[in-house]
Structures are given as structure tokens and as C-alpha cells.
Protein backbone atom coordinates (compact mmCIF):
# COMPACT_ATOMS: atom_id res chain seq x y z
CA UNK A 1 0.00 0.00 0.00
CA UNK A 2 1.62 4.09 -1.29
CA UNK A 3 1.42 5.96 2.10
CA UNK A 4 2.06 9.78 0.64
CA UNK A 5 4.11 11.86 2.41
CA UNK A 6 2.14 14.06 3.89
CA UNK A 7 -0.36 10.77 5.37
CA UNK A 8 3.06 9.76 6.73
CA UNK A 9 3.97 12.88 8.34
CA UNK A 10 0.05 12.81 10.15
CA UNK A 11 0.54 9.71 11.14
CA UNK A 12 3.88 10.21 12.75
CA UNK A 13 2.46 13.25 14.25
CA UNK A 14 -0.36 11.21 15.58
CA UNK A 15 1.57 8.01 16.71
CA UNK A 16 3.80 11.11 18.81
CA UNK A 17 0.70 12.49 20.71
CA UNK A 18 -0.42 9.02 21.41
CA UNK A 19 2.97 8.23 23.13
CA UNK A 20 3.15 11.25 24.71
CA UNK A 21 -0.58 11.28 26.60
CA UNK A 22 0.80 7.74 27.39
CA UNK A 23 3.78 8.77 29.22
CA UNK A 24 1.74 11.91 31.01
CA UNK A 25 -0.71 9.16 32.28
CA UNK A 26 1.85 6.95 33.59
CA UNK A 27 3.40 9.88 35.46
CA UNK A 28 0.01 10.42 37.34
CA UNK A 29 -1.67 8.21 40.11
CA UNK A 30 -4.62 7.17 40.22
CA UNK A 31 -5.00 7.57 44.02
CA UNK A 32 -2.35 8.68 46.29
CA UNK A 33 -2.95 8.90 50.43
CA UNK A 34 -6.52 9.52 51.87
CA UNK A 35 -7.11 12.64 52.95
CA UNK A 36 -8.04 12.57 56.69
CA UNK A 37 -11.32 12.10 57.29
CA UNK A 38 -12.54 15.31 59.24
CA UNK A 39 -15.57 14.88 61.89
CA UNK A 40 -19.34 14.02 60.87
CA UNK A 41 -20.91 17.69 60.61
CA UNK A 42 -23.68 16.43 62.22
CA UNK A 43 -21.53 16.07 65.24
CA UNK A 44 -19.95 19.00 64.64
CA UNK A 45 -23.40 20.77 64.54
CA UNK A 46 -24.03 18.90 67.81
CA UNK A 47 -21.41 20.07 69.56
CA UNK A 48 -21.07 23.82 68.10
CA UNK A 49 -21.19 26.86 70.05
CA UNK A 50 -23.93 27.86 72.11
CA UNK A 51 -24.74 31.35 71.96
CA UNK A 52 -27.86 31.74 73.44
CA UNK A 53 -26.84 30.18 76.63
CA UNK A 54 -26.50 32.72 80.10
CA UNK A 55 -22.67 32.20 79.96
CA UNK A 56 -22.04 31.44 76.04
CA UNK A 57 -20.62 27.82 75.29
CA UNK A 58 -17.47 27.59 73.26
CA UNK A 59 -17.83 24.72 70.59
CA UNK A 60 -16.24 21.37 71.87
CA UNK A 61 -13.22 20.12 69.41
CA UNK A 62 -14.81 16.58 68.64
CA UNK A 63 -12.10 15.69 66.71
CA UNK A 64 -9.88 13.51 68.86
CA UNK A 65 -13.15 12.07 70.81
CA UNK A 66 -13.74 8.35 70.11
CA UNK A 67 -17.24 8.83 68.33
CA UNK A 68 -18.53 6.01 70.77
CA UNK A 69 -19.15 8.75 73.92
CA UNK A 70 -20.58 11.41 71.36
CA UNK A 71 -24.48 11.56 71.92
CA UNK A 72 -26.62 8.59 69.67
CA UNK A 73 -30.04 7.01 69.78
CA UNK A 74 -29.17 3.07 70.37
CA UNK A 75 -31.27 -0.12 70.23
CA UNK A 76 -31.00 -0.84 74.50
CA UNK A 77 -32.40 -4.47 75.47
CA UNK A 78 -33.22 -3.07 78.88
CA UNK A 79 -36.58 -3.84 81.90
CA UNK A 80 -36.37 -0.29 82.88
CA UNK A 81 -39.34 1.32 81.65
CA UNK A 82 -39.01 4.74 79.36
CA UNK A 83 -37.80 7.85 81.31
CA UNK A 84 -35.63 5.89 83.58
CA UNK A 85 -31.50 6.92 83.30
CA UNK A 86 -29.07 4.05 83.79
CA UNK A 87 -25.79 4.83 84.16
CA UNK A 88 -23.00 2.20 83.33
CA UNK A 89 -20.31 3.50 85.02
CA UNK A 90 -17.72 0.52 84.14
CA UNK A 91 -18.35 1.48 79.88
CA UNK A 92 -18.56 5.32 80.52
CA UNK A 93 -21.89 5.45 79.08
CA UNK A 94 -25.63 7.37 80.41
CA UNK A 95 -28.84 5.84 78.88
CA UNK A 96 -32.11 7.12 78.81
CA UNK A 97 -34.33 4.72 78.33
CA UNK A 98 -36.67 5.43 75.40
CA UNK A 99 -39.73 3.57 73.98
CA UNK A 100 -39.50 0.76 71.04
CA UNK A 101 -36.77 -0.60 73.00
CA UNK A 102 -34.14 2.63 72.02
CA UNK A 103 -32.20 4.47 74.19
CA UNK A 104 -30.43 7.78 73.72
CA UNK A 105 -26.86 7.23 75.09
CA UNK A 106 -24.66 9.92 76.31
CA UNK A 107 -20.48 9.30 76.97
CA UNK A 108 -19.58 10.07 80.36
CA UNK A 109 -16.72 10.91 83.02
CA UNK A 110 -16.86 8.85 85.79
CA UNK A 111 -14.76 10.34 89.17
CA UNK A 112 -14.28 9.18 92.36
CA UNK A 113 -17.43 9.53 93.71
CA UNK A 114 -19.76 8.14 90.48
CA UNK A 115 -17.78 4.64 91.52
CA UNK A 116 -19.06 4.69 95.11
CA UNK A 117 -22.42 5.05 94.48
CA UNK A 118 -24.36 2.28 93.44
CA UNK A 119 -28.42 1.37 93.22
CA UNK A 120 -31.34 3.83 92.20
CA UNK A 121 -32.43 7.20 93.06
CA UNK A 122 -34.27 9.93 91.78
CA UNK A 123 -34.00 13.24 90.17
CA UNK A 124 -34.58 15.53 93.24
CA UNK A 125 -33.71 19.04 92.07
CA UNK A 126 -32.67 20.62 88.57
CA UNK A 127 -30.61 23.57 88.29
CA UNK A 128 -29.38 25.81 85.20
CA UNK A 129 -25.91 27.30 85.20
CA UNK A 130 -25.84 26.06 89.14
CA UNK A 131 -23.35 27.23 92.05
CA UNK A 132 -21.01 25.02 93.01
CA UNK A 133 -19.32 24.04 96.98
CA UNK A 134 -16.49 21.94 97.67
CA UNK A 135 -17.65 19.26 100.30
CA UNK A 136 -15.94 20.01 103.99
CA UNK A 137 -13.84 16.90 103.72
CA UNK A 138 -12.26 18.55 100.03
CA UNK A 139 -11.28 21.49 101.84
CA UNK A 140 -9.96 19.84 105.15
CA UNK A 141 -8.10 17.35 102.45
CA UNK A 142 -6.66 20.42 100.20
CA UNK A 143 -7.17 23.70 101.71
CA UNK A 144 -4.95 25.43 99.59
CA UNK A 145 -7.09 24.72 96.31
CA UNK A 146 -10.11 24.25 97.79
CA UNK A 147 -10.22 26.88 101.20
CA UNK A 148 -10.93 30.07 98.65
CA UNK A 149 -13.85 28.55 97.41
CA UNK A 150 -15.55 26.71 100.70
CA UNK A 151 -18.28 29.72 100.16
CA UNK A 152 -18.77 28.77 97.14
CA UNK A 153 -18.34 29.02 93.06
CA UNK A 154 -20.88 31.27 91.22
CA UNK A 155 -21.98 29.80 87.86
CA UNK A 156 -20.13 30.14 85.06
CA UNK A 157 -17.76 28.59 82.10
CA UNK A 158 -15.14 28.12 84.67
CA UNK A 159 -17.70 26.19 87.34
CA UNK A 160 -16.67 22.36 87.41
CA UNK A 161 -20.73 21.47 87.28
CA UNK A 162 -21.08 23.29 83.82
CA UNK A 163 -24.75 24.91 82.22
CA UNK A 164 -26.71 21.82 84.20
CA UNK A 165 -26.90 19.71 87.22
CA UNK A 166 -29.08 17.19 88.39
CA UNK A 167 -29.15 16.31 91.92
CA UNK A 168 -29.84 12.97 92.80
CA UNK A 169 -31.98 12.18 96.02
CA UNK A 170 -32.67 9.19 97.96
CA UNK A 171 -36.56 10.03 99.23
CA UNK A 172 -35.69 13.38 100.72
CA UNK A 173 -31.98 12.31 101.38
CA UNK A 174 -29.43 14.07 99.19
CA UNK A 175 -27.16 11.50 97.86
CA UNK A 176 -24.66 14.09 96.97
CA UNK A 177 -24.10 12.41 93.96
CA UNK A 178 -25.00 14.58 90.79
CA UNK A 179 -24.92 14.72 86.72
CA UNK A 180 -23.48 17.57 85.85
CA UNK A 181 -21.14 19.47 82.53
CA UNK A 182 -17.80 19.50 82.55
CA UNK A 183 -14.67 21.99 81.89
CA UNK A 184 -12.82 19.27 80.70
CA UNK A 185 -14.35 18.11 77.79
CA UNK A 186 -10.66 15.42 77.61
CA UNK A 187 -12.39 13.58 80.28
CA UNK A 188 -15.48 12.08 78.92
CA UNK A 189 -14.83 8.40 78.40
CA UNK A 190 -12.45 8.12 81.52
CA UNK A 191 -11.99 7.70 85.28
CA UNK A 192 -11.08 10.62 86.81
CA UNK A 193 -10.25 11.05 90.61
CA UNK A 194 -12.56 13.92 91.64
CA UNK A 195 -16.73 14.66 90.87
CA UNK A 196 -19.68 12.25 90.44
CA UNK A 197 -21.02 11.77 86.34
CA UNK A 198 -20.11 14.57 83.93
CA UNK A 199 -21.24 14.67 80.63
CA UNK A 200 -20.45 16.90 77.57
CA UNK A 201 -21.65 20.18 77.84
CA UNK A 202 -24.07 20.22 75.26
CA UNK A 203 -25.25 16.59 76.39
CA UNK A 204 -26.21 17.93 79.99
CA UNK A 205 -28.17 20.46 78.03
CA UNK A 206 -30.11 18.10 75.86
CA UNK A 207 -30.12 15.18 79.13
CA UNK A 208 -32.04 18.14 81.29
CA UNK A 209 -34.50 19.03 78.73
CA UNK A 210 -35.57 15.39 78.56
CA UNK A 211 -35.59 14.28 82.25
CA UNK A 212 -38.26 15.95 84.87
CA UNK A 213 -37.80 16.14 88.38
CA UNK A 214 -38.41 12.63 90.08
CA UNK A 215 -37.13 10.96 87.18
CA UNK A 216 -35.24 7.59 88.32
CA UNK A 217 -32.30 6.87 88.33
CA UNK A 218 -30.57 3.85 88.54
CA UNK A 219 -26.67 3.57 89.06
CA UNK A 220 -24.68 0.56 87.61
CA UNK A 221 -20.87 -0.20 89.11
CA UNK A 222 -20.86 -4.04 87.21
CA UNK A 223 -21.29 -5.02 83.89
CA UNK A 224 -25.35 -5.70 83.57
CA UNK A 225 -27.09 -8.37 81.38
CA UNK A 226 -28.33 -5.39 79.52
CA UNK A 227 -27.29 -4.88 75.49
CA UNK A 228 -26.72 -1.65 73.73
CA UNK A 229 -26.36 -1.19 69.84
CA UNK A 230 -26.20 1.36 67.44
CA UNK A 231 -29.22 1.93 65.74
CA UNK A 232 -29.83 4.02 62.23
CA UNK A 233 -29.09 8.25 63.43
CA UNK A 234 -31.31 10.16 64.17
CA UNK A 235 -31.38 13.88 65.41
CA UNK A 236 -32.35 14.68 68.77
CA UNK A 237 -35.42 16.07 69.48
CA UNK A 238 -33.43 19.24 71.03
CA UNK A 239 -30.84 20.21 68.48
CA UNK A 240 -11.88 16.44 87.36
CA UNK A 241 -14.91 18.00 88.90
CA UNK A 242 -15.35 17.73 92.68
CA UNK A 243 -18.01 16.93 94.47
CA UNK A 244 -20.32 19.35 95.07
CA UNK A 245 -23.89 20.60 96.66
């Protein structure tokens, strides 16, 4: 077959650019590393600022949390009937109970005083943005840090019980064991020497809107033959501290 010699020179021409877009694509990959994935934003949204609050709430970094203790609605196999709070101190996790056999389940701090109580109570007093005391036995044990402040700690950002409390009573005995926020937002999902439960700020929040007073309570210090998993998200409905009085 007569190739003339201009078809020739096209061809070369052609055969060139074919090599050539070869050789690019060889030089570029296909993948390369996986960007870090950054946090859900519907967590992020969970835990964002809070404006509107008396004493505004910075947003929480969520980033370095294990997404276990971040606020979910669960499946929970449970015979506590719906509006009843277990607390399973030895997983770090709150549940209130829900109906359809859910729970929404809250990550927790657990300090030296959540591990000594044990059994149920009830809700016996709510308080926004509460005051906060050391106990007479914290300020006998460290009056240095804790003499200044046996008068007492006005609310506030910087107040170890955070935006909510709830004050857990034995008939009209006060247990002195509370649920409360937390400045240390590091500590949810740990044992920590000092305080009673602490949740996440915002989770205290969306915990008080959900509970009224004389809701029960019932305190867990062993594993119980109780089972937890995660169900499909959904939104809410709403979207080491010492111990204190």
C-alpha cells in the first residue's frame, strides 16, 4: 500500500501524541494517600457553640473524641421502663431509656465519687448554670485549692458542674451524687479522681431538657445483662470535677 508523504507525516504526528498522553498518564496516580477524614458535621453541629446560653458555650473540638461517647439514639435491650436513666459507670456510658426498645446514650466521666455510688435514686432538684461548693472533707483534704472557694463558686464557664446539674436524692436524702457538665471536655470516656457523672456540655443540656424532676435513676458499678447497639441516626429532638452541693 503508497502511504504519501504528507499521510506519513500525520501519522507520525499522531503516533507522537499518542505516546506522549501515554507517558503523562503513567506519570500520574490514580490515588495517592486519603485525605483525613474530618468529623461528621452532624456532630460538629451537635457540639457547636452555644450562643444563646446565660454564659455562652465555646464549641467542643470533637475531633480527637472516640465517636462512641458522642451523643446517639441506640437499640438498648433493657426492663427499665421509658424515662428511667441508667448509668453504666464501668463502659462510661448514660442511657435514657426510650420507647421501642431505644435508648439515647450519652459518653460520660466517671470520678471518684460516680464509683461509690451504686443502686437507684431519683431526680430531686434541677438547676441551670448552678453554684457550686467543695464538700468540707475537700477542703480539710486540700485547703490550699479548695479553702478560697468553701463559700462557694458562682456559675459560670469556669464552674466544674457546667450549664446543668441534676441532683440525685434518695426520698428526701441528698445522695450528693450529681450529673453535671464538665470543663474538661478530655475527660469524657475516663476515670477521673474527683466529681460524680459529667457529661459533655451540650449533652447535659439536651439530658435536662428530657428528664423531669423525680425521674429515676438507677446507678450501675458491674457489667449488667443489659445490650446496647447502634441503631440508624437520628437527630435529637433538642438540636476532674469535685463533688459538690
Amino acid at each position: 500500500m503508497c502511504v504519501s508523504r504528507n499521510s506519513a507525516g500525520r501519522l507520525a504526528q499522531l503516533f507522537a501524541l499518542l505516546l506522549a498522553t501515554s507517558t503523562l498518564a503513567g506519570c500520574v496516580t490514580s490515588g495517592g494517600p486519603a485525605k483525613p477524614k474530618g468529623p461528621d458535621p452532624y456532630y460538629v453541629a451537635m457540639y457547636g457553640p452555644k450562643p444563646e446560653e446565660k454564659f455562652p458555650l465555646d464549641a467542643i473540638d470533637i475531633s480527637k473524641v472516640d465517636q462512641r461517647y458522642l451523643r446517639q439514639q441506640v437499640a438498648y435491650a433493657t426492663h427499665e421502663p421509658p424515662g428511667t436513666i441508667v448509668i453504666d459507670t464501668q463502659n462510661r456510658f448514660l442511657y435514657l431509656v426510650q420507647d421501642g426498645g431505644m435508648a439515647m446514650r450519652y459518653g460520660i466521666g466517671v470520678g471518684k465519687a460516680g464509683l461509690e455510688f451504686e443502686g437507684e435514686a431519683r431526680i430531686g432538684r434541677k438547676a441551670e448554670w448552678p453554684r457550686w461548693t467543695p464538700t468540707s472533707s475537700m477542703v480539710a483534704r486540700e485547703p490550699e485549692r479548695y479553702g478560697p472557694l468553701a463559700g462557694g463558686m458562682e456559675p459560670g464557664v469556669r464552674n466544674p458542674l457546667g450549664p446543668r446539674a441534676l441532683y440525685l436524692f434518695q426520698g428526701d436524702r441528698d445522695t450528693l451524687f450529681r450529673i453535671h457538665g464538665t470543663t474538661e471536655a478530655w475527660s469524657i470516656g475516663k476515670a477521673v479522681s474527683s466529681g460524680c457523672i459529667r457529661l459533655f456540655n451540650p449533652d447535659i443540656i439536651d439530658l435536662y431538657s428530657r428528664v423531669p424532676t423525680d425521674s429515676r435513676v438507677v446507678v450501675q458499678q458491674a457489667e449488667a445483662p443489659i445490650s446496647a447497639t447502634l441503631a440508624p441516626m437520628s437527630a435529637p429532638a433538642n438540636a476532674g470535677e469535685p463533688l459538690a452541693y
